[in-house]
N, C-alpha and C. Protein backbone atom coordinates (compact mmCIF):
# COMPACT_ATOMS: atom_id res chain seq x y z
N UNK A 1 44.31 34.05 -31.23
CA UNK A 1 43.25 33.11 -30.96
C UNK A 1 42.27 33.77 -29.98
N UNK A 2 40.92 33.58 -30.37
CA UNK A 2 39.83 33.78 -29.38
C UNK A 2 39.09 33.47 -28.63
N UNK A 3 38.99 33.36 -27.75
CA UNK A 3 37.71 32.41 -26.79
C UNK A 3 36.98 32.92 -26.82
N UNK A 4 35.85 31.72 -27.25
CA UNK A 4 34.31 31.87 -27.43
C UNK A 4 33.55 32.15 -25.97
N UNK A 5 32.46 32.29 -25.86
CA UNK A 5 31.75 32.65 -24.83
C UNK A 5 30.40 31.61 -24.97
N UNK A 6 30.16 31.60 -26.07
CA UNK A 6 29.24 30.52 -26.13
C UNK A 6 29.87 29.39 -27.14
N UNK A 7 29.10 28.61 -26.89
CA UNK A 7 29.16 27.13 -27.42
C UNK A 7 28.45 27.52 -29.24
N UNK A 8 28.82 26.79 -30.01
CA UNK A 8 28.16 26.94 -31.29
C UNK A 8 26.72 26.06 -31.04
N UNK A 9 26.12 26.70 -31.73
CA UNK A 9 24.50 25.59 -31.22
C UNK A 9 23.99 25.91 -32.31
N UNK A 10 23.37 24.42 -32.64
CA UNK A 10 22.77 24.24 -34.28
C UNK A 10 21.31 24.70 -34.04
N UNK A 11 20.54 24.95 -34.68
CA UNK A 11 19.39 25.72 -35.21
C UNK A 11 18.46 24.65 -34.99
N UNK A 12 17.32 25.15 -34.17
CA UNK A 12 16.32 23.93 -33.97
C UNK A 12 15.07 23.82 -34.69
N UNK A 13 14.40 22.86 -35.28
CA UNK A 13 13.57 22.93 -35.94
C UNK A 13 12.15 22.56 -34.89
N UNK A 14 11.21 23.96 -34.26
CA UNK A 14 10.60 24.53 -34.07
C UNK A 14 9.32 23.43 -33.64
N UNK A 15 8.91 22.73 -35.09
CA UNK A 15 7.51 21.98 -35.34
C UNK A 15 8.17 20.76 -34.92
N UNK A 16 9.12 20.54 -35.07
CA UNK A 16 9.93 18.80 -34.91
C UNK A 16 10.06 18.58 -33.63
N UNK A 17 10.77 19.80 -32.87
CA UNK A 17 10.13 19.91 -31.47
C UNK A 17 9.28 19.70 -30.93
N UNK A 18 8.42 20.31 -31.17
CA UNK A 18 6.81 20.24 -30.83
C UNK A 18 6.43 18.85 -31.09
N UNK A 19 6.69 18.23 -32.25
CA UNK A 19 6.04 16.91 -32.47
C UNK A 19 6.56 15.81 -31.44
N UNK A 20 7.61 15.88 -31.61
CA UNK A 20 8.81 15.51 -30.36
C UNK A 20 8.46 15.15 -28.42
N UNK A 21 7.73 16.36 -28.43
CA UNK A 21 6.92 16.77 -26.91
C UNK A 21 5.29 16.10 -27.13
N UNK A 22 4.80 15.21 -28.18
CA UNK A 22 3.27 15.39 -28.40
C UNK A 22 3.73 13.57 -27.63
N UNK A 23 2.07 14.27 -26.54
CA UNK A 23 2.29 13.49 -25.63
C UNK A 23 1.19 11.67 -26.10
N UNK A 24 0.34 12.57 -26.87
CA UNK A 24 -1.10 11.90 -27.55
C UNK A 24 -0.42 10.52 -28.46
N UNK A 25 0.99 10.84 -28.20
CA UNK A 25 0.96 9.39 -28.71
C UNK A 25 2.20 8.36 -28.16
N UNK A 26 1.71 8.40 -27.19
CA UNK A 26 2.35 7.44 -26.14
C UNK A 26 2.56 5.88 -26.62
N UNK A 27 3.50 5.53 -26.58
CA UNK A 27 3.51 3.99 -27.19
C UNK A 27 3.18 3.31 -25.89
N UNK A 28 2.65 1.66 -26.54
CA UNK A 28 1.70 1.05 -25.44
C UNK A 28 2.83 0.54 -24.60
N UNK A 29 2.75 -0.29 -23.00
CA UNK A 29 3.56 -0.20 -22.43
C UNK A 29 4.41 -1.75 -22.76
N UNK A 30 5.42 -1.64 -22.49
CA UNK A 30 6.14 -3.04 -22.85
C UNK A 30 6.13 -4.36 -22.32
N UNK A 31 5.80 -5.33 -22.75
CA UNK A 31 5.69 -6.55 -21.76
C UNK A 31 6.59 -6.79 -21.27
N UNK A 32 6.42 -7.38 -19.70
CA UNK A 32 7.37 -7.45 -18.96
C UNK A 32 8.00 -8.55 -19.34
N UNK A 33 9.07 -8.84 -19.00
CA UNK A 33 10.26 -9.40 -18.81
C UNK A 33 10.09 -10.96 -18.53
N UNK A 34 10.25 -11.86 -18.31
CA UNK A 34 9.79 -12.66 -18.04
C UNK A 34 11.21 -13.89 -16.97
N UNK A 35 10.72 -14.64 -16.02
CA UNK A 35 11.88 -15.12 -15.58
C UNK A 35 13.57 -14.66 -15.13
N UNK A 36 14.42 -15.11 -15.45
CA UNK A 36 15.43 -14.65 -15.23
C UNK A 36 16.13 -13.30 -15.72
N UNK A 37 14.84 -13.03 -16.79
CA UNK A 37 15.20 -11.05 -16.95
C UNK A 37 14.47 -10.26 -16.19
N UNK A 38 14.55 -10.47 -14.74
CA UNK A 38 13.50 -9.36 -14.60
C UNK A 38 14.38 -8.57 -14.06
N UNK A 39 14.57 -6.70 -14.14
CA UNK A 39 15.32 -6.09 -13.59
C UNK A 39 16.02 -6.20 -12.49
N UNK A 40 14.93 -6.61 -11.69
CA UNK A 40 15.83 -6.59 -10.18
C UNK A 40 17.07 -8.26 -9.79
N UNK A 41 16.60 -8.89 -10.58
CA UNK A 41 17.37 -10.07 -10.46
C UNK A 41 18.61 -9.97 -9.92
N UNK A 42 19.50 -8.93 -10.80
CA UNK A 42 21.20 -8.45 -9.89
C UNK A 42 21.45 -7.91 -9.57
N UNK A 43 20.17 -7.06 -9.32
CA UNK A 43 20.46 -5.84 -8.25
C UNK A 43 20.64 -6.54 -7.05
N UNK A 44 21.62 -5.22 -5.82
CA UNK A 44 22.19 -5.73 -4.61
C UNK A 44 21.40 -4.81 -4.07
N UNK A 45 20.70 -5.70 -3.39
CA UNK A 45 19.79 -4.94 -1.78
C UNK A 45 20.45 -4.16 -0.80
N UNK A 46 21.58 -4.48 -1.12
CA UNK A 46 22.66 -3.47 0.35
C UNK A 46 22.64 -1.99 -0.08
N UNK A 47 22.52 -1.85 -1.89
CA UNK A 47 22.91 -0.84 -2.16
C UNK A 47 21.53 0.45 -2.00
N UNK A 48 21.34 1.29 -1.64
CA UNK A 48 20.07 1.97 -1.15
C UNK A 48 20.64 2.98 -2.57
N UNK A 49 18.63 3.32 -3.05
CA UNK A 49 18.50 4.26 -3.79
C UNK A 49 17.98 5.57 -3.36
N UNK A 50 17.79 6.57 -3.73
CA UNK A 50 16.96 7.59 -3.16
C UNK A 50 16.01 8.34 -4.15
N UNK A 51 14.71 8.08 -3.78
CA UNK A 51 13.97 8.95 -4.86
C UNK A 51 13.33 10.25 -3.81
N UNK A 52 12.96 11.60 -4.35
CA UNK A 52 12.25 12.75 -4.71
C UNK A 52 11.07 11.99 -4.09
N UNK A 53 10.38 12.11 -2.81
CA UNK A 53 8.74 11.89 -2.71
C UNK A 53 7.95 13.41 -2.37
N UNK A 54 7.19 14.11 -3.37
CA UNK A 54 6.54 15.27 -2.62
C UNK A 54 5.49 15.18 -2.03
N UNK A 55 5.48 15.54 -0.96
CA UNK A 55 4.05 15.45 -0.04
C UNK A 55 3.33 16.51 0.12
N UNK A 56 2.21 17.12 0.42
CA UNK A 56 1.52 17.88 0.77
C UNK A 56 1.88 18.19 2.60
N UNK A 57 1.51 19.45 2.79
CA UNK A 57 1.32 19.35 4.53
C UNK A 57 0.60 18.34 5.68
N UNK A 58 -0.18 17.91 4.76
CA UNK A 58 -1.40 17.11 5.44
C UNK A 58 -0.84 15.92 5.43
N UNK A 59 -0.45 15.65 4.00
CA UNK A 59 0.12 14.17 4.42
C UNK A 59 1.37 13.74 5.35
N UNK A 60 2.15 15.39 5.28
CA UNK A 60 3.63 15.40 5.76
C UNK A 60 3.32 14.98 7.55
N UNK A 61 1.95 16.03 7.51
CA UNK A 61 1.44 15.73 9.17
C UNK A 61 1.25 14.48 9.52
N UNK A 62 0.56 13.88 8.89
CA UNK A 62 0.04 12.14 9.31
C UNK A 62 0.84 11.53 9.26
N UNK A 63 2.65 11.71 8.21
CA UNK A 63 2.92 10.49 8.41
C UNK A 63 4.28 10.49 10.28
N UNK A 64 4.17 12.50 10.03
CA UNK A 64 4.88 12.77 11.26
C UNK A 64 4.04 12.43 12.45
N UNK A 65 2.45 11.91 12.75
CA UNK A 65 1.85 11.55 13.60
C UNK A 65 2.39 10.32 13.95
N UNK A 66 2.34 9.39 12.89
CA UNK A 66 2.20 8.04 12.72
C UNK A 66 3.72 7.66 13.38
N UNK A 67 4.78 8.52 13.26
CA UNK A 67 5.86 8.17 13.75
C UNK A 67 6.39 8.48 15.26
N UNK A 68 5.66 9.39 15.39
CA UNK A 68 5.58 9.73 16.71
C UNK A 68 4.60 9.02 17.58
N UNK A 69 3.80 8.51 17.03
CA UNK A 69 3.13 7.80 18.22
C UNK A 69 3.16 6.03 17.80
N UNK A 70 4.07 5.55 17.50
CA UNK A 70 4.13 4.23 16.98
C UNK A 70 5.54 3.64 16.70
N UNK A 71 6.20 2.67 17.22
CA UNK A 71 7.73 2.31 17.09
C UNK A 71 8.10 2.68 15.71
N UNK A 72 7.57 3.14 14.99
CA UNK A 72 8.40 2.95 13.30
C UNK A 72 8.60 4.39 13.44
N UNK A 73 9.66 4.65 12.37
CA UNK A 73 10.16 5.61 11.62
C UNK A 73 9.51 5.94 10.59
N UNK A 74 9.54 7.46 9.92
CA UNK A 74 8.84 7.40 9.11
C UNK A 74 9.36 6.90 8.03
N UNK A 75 10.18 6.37 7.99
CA UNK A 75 11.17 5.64 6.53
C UNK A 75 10.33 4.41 6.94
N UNK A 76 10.52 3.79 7.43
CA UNK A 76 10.19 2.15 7.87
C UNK A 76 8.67 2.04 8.09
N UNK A 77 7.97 3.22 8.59
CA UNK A 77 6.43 3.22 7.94
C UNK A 77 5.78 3.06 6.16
N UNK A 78 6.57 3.42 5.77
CA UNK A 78 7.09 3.97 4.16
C UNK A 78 7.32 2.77 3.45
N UNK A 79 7.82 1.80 3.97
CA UNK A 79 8.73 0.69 3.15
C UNK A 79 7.94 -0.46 3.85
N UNK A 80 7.05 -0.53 5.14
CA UNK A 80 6.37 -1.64 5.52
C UNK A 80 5.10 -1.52 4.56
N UNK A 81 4.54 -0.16 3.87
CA UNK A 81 2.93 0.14 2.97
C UNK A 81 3.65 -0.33 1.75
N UNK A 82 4.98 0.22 1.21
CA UNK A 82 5.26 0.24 -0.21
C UNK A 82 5.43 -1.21 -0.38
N UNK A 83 6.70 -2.41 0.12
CA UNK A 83 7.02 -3.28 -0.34
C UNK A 83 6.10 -3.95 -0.51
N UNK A 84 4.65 -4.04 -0.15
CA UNK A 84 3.66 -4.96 -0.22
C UNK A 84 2.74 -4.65 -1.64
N UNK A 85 3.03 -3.12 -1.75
CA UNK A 85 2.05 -2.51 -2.80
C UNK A 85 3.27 -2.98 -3.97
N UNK A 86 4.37 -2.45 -4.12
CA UNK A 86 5.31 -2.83 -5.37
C UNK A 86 5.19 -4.35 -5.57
N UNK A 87 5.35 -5.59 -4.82
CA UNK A 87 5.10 -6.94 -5.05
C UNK A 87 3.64 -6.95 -5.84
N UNK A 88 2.57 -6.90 -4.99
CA UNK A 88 1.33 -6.61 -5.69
C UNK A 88 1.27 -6.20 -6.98
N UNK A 89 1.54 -5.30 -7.27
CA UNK A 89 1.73 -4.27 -8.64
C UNK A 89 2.37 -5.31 -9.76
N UNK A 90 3.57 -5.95 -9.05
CA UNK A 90 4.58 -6.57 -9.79
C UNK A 90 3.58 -7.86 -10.30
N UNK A 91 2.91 -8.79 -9.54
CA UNK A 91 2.11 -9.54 -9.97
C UNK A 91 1.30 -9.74 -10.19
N UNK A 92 0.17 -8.25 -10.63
CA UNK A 92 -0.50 -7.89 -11.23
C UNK A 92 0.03 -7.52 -13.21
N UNK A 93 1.16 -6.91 -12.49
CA UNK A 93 1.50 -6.93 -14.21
C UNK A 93 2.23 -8.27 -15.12
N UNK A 94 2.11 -8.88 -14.45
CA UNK A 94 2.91 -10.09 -15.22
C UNK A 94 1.81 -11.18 -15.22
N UNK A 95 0.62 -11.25 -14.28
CA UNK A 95 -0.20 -11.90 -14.92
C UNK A 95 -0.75 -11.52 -15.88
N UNK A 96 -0.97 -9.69 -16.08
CA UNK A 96 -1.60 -9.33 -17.08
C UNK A 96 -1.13 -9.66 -18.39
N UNK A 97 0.03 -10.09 -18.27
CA UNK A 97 0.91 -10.50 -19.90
C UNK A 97 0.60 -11.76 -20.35
């Protein structure tokens, strides 16, 4: 018996790919949810997520100003601008439906 070194891998079709990656046809976005489906409904607030934010230097500077010269953290500077903008956003898109 022999061990392989690679995995068997099926043959890709090239153009199907490509069509696959074509960005020009984006489907339109989905209406939201309405009432008791809305994602966050069972989600648990205790549980913390973490996203990837990239900043530039400039911005990295201002928001390290802003924390240094002002009781907040820069997390809690972060989440006092966002939670107001995500609500907003949120009822902007659901009137739009």
């Amino acid at each position: 018996m022999s061990i392989k070194k690679r995995p068997d891998i099926k043959p890709v079709d090239a153009e199907a790919f490509i069509r696959g990656a074509d960005t020009s046809r984006e489907e339109p976005a989905q209406t939201p949810p309405k009432g008791n489906d809305l994602p966050w409904r069972d989600a648990n607030p205790r549980i913390k997520k973490g996203i990837n934010l990239r900043l530039d230097e400039v911005q990295w500077a201002k928001l390290k100003f802003i924390s240094e010269n002002s009781p907040l953290s820069i997390q809690r500077f972060i989440m006092s601008v966002l939670e107001p903008a995500i609500n907003e956003k949120i009822q902007e898109i659901i009137e739009e439906k």
